[in-house]
C-alpha atoms as a PDB file:
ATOM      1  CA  UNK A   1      43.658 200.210  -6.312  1.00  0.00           C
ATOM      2  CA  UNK A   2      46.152 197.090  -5.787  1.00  0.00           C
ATOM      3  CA  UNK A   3      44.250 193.875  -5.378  1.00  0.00           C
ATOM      4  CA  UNK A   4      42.139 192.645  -2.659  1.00  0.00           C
ATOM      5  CA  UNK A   5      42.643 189.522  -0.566  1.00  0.00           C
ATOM      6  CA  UNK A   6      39.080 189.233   0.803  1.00  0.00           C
ATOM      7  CA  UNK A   7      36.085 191.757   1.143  1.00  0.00           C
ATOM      8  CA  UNK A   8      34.577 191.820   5.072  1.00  0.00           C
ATOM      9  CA  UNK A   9      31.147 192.023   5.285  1.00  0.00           C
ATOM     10  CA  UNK A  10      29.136 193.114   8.286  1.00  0.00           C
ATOM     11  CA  UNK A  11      25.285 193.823   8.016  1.00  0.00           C
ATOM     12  CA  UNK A  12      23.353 194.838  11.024  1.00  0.00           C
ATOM     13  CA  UNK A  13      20.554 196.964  11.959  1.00  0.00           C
ATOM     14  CA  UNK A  14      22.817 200.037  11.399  1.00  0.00           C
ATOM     15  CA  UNK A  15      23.189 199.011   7.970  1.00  0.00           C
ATOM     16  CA  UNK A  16      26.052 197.578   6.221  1.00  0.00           C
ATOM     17  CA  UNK A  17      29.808 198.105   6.895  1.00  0.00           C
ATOM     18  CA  UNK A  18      32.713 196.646   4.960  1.00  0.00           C
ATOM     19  CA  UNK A  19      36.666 196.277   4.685  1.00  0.00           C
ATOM     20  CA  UNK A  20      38.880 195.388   1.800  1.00  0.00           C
ATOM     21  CA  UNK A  21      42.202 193.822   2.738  1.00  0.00           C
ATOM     22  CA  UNK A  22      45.052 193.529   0.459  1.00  0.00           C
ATOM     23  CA  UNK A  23      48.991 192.170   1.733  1.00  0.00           C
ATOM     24  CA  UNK A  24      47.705 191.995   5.344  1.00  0.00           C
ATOM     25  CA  UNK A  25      46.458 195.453   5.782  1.00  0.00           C
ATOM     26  CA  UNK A  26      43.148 197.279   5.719  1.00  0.00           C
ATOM     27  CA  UNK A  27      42.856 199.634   2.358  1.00  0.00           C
ATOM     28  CA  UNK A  28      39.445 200.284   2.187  1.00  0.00           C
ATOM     29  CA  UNK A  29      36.461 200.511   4.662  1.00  0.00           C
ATOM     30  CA  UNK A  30      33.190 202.003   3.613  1.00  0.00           C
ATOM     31  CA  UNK A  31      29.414 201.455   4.978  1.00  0.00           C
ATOM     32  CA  UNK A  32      26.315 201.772   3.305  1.00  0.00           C
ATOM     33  CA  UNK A  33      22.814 201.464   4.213  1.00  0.00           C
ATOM     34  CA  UNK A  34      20.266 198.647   3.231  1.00  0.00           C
ATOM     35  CA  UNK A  35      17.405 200.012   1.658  1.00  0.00           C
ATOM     36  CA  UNK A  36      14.319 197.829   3.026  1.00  0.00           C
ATOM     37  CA  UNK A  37      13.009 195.691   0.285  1.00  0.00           C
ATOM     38  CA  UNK A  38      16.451 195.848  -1.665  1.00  0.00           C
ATOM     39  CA  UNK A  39      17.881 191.952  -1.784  1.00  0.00           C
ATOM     40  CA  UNK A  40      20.864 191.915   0.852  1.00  0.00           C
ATOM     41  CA  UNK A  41      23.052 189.727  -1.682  1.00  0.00           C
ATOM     42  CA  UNK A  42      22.413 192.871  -4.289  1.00  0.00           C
ATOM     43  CA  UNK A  43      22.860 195.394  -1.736  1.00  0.00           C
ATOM     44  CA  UNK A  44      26.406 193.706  -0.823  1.00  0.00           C
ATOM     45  CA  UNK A  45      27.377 192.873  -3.980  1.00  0.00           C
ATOM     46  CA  UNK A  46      27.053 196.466  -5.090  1.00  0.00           C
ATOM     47  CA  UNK A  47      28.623 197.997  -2.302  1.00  0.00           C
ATOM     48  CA  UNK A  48      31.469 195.837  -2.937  1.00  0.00           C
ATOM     49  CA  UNK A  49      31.781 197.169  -6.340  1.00  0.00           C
ATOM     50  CA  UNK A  50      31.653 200.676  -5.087  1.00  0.00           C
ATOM     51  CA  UNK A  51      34.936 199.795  -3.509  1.00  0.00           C
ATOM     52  CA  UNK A  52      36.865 197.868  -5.454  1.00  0.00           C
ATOM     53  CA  UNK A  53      36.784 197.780  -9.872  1.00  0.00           C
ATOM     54  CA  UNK A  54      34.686 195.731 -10.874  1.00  0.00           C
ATOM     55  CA  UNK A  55      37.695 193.317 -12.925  1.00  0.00           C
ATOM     56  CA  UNK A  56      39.235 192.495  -9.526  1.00  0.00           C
ATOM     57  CA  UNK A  57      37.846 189.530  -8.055  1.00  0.00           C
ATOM     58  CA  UNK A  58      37.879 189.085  -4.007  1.00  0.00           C
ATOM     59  CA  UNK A  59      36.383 186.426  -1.823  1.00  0.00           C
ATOM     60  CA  UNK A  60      33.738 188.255   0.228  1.00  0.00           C
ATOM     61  CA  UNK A  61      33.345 187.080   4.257  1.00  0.00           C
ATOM     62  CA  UNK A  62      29.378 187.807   5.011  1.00  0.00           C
ATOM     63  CA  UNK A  63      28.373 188.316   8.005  1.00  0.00           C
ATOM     64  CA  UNK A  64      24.556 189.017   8.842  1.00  0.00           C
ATOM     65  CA  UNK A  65      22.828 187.748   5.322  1.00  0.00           C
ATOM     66  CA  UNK A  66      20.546 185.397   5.102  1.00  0.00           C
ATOM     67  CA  UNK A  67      21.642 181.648   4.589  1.00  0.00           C
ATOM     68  CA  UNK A  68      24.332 181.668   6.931  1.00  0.00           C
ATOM     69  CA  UNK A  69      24.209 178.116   8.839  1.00  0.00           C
ATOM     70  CA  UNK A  70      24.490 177.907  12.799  1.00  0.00           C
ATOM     71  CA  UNK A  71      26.595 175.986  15.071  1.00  0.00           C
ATOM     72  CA  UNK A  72      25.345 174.545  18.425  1.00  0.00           C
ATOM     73  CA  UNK A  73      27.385 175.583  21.641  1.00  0.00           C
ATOM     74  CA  UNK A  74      29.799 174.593  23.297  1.00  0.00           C
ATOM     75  CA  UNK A  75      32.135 175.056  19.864  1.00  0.00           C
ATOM     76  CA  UNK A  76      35.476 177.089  18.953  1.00  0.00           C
ATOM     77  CA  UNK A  77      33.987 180.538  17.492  1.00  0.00           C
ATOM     78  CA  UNK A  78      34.729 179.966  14.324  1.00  0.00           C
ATOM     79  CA  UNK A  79      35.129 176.940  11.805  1.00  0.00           C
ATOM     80  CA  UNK A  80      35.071 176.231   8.138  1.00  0.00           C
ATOM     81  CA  UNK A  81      33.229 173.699   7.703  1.00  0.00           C
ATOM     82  CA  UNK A  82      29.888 175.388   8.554  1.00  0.00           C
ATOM     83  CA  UNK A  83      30.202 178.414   6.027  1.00  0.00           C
ATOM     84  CA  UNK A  84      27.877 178.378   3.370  1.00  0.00           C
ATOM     85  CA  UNK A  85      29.580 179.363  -0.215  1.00  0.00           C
ATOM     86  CA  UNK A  86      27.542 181.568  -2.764  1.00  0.00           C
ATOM     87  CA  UNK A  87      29.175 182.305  -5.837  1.00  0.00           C
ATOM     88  CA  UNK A  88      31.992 184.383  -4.332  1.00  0.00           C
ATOM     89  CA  UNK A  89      30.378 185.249  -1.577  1.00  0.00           C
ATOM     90  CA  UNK A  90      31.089 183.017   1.791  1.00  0.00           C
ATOM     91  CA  UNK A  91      28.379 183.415   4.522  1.00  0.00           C
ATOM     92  CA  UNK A  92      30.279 182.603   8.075  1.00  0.00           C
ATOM     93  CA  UNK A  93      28.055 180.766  10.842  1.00  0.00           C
ATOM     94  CA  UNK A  94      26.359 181.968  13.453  1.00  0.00           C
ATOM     95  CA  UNK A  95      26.622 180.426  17.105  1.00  0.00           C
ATOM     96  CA  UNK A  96      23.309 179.075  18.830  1.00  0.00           C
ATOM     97  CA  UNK A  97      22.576 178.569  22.492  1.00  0.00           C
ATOM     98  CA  UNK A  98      19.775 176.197  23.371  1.00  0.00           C
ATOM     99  CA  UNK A  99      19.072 177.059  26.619  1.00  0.00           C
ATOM    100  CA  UNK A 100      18.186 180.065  27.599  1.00  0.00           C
ATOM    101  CA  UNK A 101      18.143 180.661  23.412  1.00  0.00           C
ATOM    102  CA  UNK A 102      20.742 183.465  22.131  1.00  0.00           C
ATOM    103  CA  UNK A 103      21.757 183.546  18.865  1.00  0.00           C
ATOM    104  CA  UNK A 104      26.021 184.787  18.514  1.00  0.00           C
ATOM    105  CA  UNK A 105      25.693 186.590  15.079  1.00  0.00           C
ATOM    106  CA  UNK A 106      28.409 185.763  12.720  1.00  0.00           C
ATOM    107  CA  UNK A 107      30.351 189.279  13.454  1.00  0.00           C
ATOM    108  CA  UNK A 108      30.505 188.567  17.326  1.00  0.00           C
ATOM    109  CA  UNK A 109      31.795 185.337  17.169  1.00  0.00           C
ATOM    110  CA  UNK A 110      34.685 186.555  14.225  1.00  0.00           C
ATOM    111  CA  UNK A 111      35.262 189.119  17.102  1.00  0.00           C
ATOM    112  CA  UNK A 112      35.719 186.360  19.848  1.00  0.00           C
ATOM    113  CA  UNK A 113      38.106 184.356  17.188  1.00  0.00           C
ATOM    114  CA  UNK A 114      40.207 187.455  16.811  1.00  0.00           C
ATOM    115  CA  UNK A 115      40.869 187.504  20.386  1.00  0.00           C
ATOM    116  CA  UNK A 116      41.450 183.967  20.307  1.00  0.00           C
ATOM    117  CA  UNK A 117      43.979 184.017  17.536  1.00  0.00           C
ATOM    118  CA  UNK A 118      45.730 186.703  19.408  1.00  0.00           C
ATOM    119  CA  UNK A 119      46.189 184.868  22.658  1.00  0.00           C
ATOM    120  CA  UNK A 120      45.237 181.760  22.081  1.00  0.00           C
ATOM    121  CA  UNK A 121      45.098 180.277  25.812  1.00  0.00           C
ATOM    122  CA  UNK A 122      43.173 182.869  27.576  1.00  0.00           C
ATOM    123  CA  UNK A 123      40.201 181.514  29.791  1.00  0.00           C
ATOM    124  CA  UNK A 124      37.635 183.712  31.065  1.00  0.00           C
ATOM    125  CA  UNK A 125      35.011 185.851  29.780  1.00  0.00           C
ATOM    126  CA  UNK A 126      34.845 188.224  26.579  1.00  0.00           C
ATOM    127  CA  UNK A 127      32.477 191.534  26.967  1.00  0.00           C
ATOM    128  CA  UNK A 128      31.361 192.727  23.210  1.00  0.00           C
ATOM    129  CA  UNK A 129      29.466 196.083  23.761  1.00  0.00           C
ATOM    130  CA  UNK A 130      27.713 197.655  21.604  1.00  0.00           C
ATOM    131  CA  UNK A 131      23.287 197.795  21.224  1.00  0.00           C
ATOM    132  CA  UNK A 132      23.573 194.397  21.453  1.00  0.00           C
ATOM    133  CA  UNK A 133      25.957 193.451  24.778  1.00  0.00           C
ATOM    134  CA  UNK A 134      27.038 189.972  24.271  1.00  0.00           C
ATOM    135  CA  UNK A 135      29.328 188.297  27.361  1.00  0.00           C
ATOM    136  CA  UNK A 136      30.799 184.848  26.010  1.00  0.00           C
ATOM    137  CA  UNK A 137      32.372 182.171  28.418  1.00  0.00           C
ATOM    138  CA  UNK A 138      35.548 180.807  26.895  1.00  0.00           C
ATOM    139  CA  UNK A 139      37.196 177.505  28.234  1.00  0.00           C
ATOM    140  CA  UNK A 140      39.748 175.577  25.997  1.00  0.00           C
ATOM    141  CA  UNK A 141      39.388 177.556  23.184  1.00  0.00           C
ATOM    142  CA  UNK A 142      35.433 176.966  22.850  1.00  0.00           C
ATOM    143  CA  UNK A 143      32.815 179.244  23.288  1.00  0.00           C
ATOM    144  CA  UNK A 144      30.796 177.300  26.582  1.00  0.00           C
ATOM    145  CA  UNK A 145      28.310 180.007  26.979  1.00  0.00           C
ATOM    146  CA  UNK A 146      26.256 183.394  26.187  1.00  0.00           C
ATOM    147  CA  UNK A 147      24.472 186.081  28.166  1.00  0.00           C
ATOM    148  CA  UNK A 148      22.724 188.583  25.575  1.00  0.00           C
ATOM    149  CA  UNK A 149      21.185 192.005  26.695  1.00  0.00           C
ATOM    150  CA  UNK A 150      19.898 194.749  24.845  1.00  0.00           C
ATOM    151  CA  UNK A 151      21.603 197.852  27.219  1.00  0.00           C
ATOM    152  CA  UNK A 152      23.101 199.489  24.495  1.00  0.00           C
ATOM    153  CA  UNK A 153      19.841 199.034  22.112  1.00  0.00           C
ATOM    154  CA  UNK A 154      17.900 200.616  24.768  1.00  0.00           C
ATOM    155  CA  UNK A 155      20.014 203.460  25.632  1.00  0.00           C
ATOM    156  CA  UNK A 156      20.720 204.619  21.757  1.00  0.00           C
ATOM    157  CA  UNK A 157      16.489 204.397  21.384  1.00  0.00           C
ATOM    158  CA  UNK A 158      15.435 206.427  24.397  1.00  0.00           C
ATOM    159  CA  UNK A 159      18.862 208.987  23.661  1.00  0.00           C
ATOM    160  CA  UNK A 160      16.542 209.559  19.975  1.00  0.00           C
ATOM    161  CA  UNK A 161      13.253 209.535  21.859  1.00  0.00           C
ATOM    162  CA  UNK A 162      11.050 212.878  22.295  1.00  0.00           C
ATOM    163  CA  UNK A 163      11.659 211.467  26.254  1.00  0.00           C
ATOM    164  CA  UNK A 164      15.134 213.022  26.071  1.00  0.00           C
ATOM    165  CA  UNK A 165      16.191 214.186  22.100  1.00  0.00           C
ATOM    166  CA  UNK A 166      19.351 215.061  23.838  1.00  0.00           C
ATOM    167  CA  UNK A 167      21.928 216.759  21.646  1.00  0.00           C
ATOM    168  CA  UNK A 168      24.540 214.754  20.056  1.00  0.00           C
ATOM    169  CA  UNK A 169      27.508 216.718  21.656  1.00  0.00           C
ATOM    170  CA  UNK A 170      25.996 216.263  25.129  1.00  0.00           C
ATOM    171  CA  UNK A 171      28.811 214.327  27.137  1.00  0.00           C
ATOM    172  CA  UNK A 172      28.337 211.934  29.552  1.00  0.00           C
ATOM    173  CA  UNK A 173      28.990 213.403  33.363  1.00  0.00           C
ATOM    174  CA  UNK A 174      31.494 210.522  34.508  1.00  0.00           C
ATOM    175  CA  UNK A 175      31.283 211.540  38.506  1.00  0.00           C
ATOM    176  CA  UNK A 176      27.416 211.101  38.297  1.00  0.00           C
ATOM    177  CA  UNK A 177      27.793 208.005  36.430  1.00  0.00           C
ATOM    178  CA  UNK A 178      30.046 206.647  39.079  1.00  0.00           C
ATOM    179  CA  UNK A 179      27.334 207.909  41.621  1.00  0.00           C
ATOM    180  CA  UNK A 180      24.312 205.962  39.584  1.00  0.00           C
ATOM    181  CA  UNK A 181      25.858 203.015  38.675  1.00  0.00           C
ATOM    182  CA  UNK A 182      25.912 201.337  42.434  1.00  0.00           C
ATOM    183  CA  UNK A 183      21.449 202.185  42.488  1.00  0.00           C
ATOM    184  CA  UNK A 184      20.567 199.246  39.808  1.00  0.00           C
ATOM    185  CA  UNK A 185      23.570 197.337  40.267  1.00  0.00           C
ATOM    186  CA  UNK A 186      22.209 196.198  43.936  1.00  0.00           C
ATOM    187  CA  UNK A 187      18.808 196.776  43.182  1.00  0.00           C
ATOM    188  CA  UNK A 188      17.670 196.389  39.237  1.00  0.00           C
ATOM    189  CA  UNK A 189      14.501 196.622  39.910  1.00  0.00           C
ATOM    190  CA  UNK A 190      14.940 200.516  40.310  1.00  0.00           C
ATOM    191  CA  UNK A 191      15.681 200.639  36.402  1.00  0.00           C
ATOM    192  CA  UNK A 192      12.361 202.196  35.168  1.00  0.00           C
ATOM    193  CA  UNK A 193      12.533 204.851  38.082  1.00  0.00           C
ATOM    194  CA  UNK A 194      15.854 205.986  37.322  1.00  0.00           C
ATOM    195  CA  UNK A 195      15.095 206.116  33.931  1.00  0.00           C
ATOM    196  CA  UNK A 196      12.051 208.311  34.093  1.00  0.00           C
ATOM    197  CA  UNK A 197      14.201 210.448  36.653  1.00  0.00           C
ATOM    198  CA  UNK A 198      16.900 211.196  34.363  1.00  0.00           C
ATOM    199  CA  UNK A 199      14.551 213.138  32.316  1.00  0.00           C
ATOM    200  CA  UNK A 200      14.698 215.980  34.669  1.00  0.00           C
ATOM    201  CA  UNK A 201      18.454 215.935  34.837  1.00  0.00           C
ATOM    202  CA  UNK A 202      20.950 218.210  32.752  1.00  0.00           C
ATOM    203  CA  UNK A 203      22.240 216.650  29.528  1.00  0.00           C
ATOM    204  CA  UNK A 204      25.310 215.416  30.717  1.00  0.00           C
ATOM    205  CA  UNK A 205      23.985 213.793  33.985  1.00  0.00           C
ATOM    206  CA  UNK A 206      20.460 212.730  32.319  1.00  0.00           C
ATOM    207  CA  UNK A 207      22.908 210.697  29.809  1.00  0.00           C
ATOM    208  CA  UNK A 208      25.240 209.443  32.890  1.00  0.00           C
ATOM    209  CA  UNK A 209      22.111 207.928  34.475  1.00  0.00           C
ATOM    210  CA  UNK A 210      20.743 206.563  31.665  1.00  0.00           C
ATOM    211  CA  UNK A 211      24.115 204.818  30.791  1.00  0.00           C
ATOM    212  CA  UNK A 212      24.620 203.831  34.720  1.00  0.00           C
ATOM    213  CA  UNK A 213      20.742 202.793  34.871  1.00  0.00           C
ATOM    214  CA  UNK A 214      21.384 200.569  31.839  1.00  0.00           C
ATOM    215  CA  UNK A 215      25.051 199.241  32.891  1.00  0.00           C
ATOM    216  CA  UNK A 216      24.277 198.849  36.790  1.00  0.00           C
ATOM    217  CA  UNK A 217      21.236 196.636  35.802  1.00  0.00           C
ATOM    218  CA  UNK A 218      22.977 194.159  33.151  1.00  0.00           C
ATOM    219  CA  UNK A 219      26.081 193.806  35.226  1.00  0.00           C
ATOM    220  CA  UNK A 220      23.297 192.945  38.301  1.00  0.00           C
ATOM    221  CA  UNK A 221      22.269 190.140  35.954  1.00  0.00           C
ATOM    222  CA  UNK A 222      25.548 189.534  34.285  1.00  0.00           C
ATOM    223  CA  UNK A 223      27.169 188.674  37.872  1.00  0.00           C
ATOM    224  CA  UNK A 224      28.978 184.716  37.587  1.00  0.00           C
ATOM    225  CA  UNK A 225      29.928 185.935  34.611  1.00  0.00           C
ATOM    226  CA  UNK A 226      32.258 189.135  35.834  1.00  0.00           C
ATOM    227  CA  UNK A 227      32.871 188.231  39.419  1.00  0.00           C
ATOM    228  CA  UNK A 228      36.291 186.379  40.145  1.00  0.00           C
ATOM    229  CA  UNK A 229      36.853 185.682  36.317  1.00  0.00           C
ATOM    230  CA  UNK A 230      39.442 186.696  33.668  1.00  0.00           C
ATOM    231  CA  UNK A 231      37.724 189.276  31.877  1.00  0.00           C
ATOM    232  CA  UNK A 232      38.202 191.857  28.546  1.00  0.00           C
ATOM    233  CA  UNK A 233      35.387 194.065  27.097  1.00  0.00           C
ATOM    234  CA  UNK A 234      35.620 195.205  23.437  1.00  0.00           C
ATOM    235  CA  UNK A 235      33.662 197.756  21.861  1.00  0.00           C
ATOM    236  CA  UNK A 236      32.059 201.087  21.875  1.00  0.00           C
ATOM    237  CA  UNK A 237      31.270 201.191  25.539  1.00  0.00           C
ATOM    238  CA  UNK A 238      34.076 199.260  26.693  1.00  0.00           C
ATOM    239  CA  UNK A 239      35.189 202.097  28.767  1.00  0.00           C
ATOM    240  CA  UNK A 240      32.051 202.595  30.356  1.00  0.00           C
ATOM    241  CA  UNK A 241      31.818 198.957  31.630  1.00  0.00           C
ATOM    242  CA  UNK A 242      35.513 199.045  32.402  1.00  0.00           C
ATOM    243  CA  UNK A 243      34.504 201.713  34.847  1.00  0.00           C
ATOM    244  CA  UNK A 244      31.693 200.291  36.193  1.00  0.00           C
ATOM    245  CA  UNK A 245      33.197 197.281  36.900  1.00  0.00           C
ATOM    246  CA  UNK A 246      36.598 198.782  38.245  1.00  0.00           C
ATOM    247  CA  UNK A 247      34.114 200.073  40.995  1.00  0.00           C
ATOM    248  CA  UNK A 248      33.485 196.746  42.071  1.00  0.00           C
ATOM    249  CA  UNK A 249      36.690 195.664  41.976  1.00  0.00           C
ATOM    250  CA  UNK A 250      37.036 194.405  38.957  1.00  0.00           C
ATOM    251  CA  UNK A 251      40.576 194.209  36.748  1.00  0.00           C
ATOM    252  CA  UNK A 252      39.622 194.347  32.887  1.00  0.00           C
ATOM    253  CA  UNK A 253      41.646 194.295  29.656  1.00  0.00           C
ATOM    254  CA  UNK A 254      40.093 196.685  27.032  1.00  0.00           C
ATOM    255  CA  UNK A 255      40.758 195.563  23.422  1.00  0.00           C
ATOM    256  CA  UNK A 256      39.557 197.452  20.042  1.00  0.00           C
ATOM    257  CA  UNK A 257      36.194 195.577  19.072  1.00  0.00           C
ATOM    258  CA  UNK A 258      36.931 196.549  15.019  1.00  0.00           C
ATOM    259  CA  UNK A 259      40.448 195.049  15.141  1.00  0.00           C
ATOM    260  CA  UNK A 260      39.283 191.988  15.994  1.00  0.00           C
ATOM    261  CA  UNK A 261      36.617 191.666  13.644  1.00  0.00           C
ATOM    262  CA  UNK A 262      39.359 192.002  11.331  1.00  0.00           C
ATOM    263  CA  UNK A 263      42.080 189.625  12.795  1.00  0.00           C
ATOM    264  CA  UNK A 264      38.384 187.331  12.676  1.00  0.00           C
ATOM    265  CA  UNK A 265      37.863 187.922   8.890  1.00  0.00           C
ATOM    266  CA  UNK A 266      41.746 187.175   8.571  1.00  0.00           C
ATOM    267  CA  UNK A 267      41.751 184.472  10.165  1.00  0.00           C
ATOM    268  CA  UNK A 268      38.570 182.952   8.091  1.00  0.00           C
ATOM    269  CA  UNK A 269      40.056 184.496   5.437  1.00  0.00           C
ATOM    270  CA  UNK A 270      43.345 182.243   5.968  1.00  0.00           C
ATOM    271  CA  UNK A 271      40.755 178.843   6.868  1.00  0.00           C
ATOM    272  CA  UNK A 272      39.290 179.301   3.194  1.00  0.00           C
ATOM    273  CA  UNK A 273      42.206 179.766   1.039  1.00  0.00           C
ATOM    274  CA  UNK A 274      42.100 177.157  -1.844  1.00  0.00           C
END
């Protein structure tokens, strides 16, 4: 294997995902669980040698370990000057919002700074989806503020659950979503009901109404921050909420949520250089 420029680290619930870039490009990716109890800067460092011999030396970007510093909003998504160096290992910051208190993990905000570095002028709102839905106010090139919500989280838990232990091939019925999604959007507070309701449902539709249940409810709470604004949604489910919000009338620009985690790490990459 040629040598690497830097080693991307991402650890989350999910466990721990990682990409080796060498001349600009992407030449490895691998992910690896955490094993509870294992130290996260062993787990990483070993997964990194999985990838790469052990004689080539890489910076590598952490995101998710302990020790990583935070930075108080309103602040650009990214900066140097708050990372936290370990040996070779560089732990990027978090973001913090005081109030309500939501914490922008270190991946999501390299996300937001990819999109940044790609069009560096754009104003509006950024959609990350995923278990953790994160929608990020940007103004001047500064992240000005969060909204958090678990939809995602909540959805992949109950899809597992002896409630519904759906199979995994069951698709998702996109003319019953479409038919859900307006029910919690104009009146969240028919979440649990729809919820329990989808139970009885066909695999397909129980999973549409699930997914519209969860959607219609955060984009209820998520209004000022969709309606009338500049808006792109990255990530998993970005077509899902592209939908959904297309139904109110909504324009959105869907981007890939791993490539810019990667034009993030690049761009931090680029920030550290000696």
């Amino acid at each position: 294997m040629t040598a690497a420029d830097w080693i991307g680290a991402e650890a989350g619930p999910e466990g721990l995902r990682l990409w080796v870039a060498s001349a600009g490009q992407i030449i490895a990716r691998s992910a690896a669980p955490i094993v509870p109890g294992e130290p996260p800067r062993a787990a990483l460092l070993a997964a990194a040698a999985r990838l790469l011999p052990k004689a080539v030396r890489a910076p590598i970007l952490a995101c998710g370990f302990p020790g990583a510093a935070k930075r108080a909003l309103p602040c650009a998504p990214f900066s140097p000057d708050a990372v936290v160096a370990d040996g070779g290992i560089f732990h990027l910051p978090d973001l913090l919002q005081a109030a309500p208190q939501v914490v922008v993990p270190a991946a999501a905000a390299l996300r937001l700074a990819g999109c940044l570095a790609a069009d560096p002028g754009f104003d509006g709102v950024i959609c990350l989806t995923g278990a953790e839905s994160l929608w990020a106010e940007i103004s001047a090139g500064e992240v000005v503020g969060v909204m958090a919500a678990l939809s995602g989280a909540i959805a992949e838990a109950m899809l597992a659950s002896e409630w519904f232990a759906l199979p995994s091939t069951a698709e998702t019925d996109l003319s019953a979503f479409d038919a859900d999604l307006s029910q919690t959007l104009s009146r969240p507070e028919r979440l649990a009901r729809m919820l329990a309701e989808a139970r009885a449902l066909p695999p397909a539709q129980a999973r549409a109404r699930l997914h519209a249940a969860l959607i219609g409810a955060e984009l209820a709470a998520a209004r000022p921050w969709w309606l009338g604004r500049a808006l792109r949604v990255l990530g998993p489910s970005a077509a899902l909420y592209s939908r959904a919000l297309a139904a109110q009338g909504v324009r959105t620009t869907e981007g890939d949520g791993e490539a810019a985690l990667i034009a993030g790490f690049a761009l931090a990459a680029r920030a550290l250089a000696p």
